[in-house]
C-alpha atoms as a PDB file:
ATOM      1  CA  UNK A   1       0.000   0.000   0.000  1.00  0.00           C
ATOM      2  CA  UNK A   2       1.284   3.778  -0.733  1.00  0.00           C
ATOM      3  CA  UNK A   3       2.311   5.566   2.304  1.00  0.00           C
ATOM      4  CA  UNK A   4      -0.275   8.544   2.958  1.00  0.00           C
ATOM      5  CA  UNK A   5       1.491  12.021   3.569  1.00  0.00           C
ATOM      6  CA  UNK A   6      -0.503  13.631   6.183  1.00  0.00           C
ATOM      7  CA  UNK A   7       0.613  16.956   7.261  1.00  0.00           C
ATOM      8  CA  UNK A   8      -0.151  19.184   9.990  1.00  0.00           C
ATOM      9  CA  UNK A   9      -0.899  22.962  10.240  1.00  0.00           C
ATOM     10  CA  UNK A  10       1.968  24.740  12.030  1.00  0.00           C
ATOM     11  CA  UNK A  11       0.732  26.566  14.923  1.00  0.00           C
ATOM     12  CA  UNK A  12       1.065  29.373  15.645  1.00  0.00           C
ATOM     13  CA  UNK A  13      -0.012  29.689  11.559  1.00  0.00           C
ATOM     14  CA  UNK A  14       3.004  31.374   9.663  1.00  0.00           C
ATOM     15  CA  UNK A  15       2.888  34.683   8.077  1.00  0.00           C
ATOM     16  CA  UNK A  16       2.851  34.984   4.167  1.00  0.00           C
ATOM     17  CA  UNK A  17       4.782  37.538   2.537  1.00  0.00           C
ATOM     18  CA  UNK A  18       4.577  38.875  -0.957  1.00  0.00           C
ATOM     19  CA  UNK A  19       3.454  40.802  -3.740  1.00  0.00           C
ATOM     20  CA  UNK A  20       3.223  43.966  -1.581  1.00  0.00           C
ATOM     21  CA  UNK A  21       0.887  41.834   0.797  1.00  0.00           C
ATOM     22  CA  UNK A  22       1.171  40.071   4.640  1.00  0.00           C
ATOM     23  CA  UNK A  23      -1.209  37.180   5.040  1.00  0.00           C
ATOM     24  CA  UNK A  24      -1.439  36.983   9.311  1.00  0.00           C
ATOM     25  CA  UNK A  25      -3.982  35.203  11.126  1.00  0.00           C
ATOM     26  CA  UNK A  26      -7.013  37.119  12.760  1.00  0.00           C
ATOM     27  CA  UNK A  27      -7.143  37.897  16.337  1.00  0.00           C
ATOM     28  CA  UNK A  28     -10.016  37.466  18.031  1.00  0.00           C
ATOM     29  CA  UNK A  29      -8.893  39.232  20.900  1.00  0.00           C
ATOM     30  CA  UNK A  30      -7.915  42.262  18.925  1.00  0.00           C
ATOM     31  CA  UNK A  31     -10.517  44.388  18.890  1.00  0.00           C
ATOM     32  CA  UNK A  32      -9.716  46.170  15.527  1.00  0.00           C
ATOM     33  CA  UNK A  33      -9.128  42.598  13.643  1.00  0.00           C
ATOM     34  CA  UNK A  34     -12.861  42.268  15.648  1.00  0.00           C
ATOM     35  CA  UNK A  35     -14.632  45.609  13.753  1.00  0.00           C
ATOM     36  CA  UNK A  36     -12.526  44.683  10.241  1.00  0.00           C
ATOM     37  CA  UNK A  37     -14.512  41.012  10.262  1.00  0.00           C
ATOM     38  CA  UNK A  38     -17.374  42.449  10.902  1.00  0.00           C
ATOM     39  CA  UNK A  39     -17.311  45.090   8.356  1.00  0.00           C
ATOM     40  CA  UNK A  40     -16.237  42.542   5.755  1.00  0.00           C
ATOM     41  CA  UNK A  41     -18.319  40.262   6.720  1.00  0.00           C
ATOM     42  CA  UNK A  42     -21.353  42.583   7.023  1.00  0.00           C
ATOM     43  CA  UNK A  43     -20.519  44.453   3.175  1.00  0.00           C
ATOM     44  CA  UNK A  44     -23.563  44.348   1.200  1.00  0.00           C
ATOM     45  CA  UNK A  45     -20.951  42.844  -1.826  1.00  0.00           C
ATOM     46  CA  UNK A  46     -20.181  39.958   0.101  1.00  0.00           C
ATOM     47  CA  UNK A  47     -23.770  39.197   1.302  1.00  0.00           C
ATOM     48  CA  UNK A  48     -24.776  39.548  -2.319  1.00  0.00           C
ATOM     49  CA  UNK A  49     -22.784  36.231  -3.125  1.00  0.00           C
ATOM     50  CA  UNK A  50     -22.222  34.422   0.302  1.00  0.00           C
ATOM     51  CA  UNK A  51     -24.319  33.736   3.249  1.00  0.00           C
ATOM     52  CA  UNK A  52     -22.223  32.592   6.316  1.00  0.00           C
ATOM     53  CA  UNK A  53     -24.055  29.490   8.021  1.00  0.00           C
ATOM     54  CA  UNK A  54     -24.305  31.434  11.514  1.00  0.00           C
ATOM     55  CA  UNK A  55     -25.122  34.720  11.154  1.00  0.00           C
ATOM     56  CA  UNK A  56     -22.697  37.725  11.837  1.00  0.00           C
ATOM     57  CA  UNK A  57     -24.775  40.598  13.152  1.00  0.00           C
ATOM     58  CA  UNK A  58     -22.757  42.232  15.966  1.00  0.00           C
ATOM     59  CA  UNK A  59     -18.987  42.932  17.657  1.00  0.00           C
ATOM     60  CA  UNK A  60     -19.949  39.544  19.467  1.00  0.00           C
ATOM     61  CA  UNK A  61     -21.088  37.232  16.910  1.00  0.00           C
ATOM     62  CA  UNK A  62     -17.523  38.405  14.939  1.00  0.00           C
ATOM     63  CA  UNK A  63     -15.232  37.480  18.024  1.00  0.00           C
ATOM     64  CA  UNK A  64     -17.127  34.830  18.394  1.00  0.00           C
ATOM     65  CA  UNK A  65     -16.299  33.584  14.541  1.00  0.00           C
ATOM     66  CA  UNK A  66     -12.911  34.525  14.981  1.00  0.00           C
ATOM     67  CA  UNK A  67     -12.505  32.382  17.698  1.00  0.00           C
ATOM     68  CA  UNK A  68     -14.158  29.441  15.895  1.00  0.00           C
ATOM     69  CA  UNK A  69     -11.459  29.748  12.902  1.00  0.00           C
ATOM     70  CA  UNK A  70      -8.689  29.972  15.657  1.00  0.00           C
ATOM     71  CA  UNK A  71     -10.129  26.654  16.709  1.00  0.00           C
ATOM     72  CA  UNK A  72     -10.519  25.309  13.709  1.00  0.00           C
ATOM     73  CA  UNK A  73      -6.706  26.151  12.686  1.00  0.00           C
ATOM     74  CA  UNK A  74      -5.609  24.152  15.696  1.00  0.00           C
ATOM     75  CA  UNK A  75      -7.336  21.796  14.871  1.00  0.00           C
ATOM     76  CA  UNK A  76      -6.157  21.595  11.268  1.00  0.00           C
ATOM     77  CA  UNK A  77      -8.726  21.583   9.315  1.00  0.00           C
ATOM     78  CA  UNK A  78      -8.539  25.397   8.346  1.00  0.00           C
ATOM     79  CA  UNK A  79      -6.562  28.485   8.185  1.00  0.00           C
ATOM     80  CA  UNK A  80      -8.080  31.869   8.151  1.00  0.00           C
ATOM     81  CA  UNK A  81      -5.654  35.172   6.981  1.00  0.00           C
ATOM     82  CA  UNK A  82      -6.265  38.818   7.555  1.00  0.00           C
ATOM     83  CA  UNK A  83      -4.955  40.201   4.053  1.00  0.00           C
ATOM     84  CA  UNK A  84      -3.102  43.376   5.116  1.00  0.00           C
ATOM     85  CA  UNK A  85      -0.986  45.575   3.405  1.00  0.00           C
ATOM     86  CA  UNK A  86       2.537  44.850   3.936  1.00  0.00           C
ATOM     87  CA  UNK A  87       4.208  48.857   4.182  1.00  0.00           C
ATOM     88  CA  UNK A  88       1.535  49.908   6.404  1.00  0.00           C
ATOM     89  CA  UNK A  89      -0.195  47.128   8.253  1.00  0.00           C
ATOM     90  CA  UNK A  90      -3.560  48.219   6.999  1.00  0.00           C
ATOM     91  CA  UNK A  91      -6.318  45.580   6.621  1.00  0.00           C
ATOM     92  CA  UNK A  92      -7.232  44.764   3.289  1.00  0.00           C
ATOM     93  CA  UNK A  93      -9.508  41.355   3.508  1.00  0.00           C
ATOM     94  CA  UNK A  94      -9.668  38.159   3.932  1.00  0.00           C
ATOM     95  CA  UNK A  95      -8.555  34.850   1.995  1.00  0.00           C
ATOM     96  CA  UNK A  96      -9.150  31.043   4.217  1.00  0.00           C
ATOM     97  CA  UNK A  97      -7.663  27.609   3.154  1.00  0.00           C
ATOM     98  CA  UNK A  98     -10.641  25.552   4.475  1.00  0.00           C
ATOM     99  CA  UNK A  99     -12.133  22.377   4.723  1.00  0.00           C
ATOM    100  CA  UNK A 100      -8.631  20.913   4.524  1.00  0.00           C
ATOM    101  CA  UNK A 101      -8.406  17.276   3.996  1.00  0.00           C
ATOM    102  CA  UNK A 102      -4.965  15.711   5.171  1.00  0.00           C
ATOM    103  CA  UNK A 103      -5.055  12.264   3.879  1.00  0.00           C
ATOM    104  CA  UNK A 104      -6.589  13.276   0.296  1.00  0.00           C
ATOM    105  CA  UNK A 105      -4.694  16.250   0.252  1.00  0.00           C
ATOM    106  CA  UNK A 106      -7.534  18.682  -0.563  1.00  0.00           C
ATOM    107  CA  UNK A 107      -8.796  21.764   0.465  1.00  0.00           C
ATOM    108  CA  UNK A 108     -11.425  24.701  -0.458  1.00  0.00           C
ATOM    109  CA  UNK A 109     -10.090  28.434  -0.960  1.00  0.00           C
ATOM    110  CA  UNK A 110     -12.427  31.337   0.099  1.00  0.00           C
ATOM    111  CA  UNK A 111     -11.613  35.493  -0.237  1.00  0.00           C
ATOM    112  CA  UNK A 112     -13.244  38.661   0.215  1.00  0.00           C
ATOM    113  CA  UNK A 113     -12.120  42.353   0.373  1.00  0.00           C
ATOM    114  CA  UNK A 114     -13.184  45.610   1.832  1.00  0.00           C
ATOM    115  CA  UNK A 115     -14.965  47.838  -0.135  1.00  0.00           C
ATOM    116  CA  UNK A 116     -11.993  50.694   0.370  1.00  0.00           C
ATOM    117  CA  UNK A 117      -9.745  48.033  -0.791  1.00  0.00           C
ATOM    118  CA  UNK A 118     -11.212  46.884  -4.397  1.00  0.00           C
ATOM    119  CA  UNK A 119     -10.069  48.108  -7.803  1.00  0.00           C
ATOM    120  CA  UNK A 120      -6.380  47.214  -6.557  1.00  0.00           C
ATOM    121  CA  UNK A 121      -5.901  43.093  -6.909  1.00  0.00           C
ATOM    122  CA  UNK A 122      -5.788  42.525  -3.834  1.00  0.00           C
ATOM    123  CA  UNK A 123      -7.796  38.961  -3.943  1.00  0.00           C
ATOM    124  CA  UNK A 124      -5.241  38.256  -6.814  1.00  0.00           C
ATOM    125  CA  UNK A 125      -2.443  38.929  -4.642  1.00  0.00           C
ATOM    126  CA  UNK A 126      -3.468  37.104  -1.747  1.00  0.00           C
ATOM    127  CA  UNK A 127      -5.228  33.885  -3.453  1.00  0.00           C
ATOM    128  CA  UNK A 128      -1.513  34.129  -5.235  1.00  0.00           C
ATOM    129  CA  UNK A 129       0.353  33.658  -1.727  1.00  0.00           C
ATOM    130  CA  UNK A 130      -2.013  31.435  -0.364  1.00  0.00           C
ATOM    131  CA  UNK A 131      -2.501  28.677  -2.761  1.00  0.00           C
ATOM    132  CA  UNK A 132       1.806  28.972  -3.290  1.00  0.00           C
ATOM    133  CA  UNK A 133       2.094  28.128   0.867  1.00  0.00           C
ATOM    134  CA  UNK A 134      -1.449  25.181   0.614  1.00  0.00           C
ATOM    135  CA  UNK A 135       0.899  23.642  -2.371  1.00  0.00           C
ATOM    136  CA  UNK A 136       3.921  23.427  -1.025  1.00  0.00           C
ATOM    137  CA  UNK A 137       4.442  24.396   2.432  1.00  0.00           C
ATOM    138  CA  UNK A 138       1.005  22.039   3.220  1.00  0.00           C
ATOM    139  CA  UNK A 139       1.792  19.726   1.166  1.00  0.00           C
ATOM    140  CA  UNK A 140      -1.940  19.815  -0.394  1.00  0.00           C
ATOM    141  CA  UNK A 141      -2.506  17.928  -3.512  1.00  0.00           C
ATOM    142  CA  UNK A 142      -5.689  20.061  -4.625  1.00  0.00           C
ATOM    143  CA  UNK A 143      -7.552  23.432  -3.974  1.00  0.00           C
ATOM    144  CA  UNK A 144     -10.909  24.018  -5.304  1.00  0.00           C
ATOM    145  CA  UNK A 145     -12.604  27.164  -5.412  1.00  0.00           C
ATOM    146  CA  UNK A 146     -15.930  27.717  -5.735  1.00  0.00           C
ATOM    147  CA  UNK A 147     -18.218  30.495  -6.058  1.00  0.00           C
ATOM    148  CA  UNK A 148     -22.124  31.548  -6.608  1.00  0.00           C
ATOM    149  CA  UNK A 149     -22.979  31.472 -10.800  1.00  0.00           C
ATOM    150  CA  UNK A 150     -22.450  34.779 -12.033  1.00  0.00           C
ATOM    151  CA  UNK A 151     -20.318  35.952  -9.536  1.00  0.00           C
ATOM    152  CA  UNK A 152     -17.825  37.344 -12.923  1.00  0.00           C
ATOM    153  CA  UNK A 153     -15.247  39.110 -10.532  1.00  0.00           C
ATOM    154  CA  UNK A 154     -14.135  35.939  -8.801  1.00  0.00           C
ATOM    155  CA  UNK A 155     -14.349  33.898 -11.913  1.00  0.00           C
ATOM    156  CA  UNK A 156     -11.351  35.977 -13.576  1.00  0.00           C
ATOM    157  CA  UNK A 157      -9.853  36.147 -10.808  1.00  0.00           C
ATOM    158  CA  UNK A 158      -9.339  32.246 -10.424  1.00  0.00           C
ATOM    159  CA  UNK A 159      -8.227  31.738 -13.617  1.00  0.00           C
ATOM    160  CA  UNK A 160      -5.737  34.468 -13.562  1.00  0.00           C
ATOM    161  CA  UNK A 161      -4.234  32.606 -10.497  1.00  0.00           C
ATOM    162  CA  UNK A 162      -4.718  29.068 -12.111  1.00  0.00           C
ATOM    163  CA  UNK A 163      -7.953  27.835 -11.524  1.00  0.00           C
ATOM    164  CA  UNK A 164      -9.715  26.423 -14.593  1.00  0.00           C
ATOM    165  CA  UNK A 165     -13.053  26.289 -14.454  1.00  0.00           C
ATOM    166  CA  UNK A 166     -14.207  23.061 -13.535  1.00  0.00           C
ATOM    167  CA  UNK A 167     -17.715  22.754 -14.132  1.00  0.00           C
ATOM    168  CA  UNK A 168     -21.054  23.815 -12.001  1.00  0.00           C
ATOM    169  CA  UNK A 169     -22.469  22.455  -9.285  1.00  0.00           C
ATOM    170  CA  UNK A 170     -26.187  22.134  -8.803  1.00  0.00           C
ATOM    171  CA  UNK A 171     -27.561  24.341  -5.882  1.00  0.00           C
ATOM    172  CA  UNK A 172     -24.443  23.520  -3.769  1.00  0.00           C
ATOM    173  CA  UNK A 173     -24.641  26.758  -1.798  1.00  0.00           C
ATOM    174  CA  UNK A 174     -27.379  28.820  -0.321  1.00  0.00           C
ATOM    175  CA  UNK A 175     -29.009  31.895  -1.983  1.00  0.00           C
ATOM    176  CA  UNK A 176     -27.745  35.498  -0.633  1.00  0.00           C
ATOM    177  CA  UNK A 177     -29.574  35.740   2.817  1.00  0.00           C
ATOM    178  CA  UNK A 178     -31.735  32.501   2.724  1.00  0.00           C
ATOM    179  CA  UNK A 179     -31.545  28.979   4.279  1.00  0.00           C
ATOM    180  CA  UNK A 180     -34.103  27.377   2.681  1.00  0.00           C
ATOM    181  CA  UNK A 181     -33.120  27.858  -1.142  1.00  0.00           C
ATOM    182  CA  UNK A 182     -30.118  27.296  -3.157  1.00  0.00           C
ATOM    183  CA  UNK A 183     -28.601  28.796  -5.992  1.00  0.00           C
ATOM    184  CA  UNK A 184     -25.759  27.148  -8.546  1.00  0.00           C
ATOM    185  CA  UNK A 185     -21.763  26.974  -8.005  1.00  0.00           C
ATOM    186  CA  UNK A 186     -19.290  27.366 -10.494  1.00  0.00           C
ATOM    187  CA  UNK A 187     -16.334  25.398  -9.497  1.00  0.00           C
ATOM    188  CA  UNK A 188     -12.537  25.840 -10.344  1.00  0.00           C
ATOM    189  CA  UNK A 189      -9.968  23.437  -9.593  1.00  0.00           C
ATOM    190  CA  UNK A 190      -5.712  24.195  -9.169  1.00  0.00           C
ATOM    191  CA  UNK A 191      -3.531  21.309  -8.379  1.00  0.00           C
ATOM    192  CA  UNK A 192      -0.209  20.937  -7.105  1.00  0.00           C
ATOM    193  CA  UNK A 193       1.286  19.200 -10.454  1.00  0.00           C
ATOM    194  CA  UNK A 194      -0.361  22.449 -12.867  1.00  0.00           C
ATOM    195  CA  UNK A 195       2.496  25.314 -13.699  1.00  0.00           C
ATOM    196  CA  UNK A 196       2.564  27.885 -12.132  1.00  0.00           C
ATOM    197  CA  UNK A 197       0.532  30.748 -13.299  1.00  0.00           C
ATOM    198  CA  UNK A 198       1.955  33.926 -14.466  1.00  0.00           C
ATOM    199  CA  UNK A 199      -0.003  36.265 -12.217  1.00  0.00           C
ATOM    200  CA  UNK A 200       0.168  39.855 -13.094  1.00  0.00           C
ATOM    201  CA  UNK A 201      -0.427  41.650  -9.523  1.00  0.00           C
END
């Protein structure tokens, strides 16, 4: 039988330098990192293609999130990065490496940005230094990323870093603000053995 890499995620999780970007883990106890969650998470952009399974209303219900990915990154199975900008410290969004499977190697990739901080690559950037560390520094086999049908923006922006489209999944996510009906997913795919992609950030 093949041996099975499995690999762990390193704790404290590292920071990820490049492209004019630092990828550093949220702090729940920070209460700036708190209000920048919220604010992202709260953007009428993002709610117009995602809808988080517990809602995020308040200062409270973000800490409380934050503290849920900081257990979920110890206990491997995600890893959730404040995208900030790397001269001035300024936070610029969010990417996560989640659902991360260790013995088949796989994992899902998920961004946003602030409105302040669109128009200026910044998921480009940071899906860039991300998928670079889940490849190697993982040891992941596969990302998939996957977002709602005729969401254009996050289309280009996976295939500029790599990520063929795939194909669409039916009603595989929720509609925007509803738990009780489901829209379509389009689905792109990167793997470890694919070239690397000539981003232009």
């Amino acid at each position: 039988m093949a041996h099975i890499r499995e690999r762990s995620l390193q704790q404290p999780l590292p920071e990820l330098y490049g492209h004019g970007l630092r990828l550093r883990p949220w702090d729940a106890d920070d209460d700036t990192d708190v209000t920048d969650w919220l604010r992202g998470v709260s953007d009428p952009e993002f709610q117009r293609w995602n809808t988080p399974l517990r809602p995020i209303t308040d200062l409270t219900s973000a800490r409380n999130s934050l503290r849920s990915r900081a257990e979920n990154a110890e206990d491997g199975v995600s890893a959730s990065f404040c995208v900030t900008d790397a001269a001035g410290g300024t936070t610029l969004g969010h990417i996560g490496v989640n659902d991360i499977d260790h013995v088949i190697r796989v994992a899902r990739v998920g961004y946003w940005t602030l409105p302040e901080a669109r128009g200026r690559n910044v998921a480009t950037r940071a899906l860039t230094l991300a998928a670079r560390w889940a490849l190697t520094d993982l040891g992941l086999h596969r990302l998939e990323l996957g977002h709602a049908l005729g969401h254009d923006a996050s289309c280009r922006i996976a295939e500029h870093c790599g990520f063929p489209a795939e194909g669409t999944l039916r009603g595989a996510m929720f509609e925007a603000g509803q738990r009780d009906a489901f829209r379509d997913v389009h689905l792109h795919g990167r793997l470890a053995t694919d070239p690397e992609p000539e981003v232009k950030v």
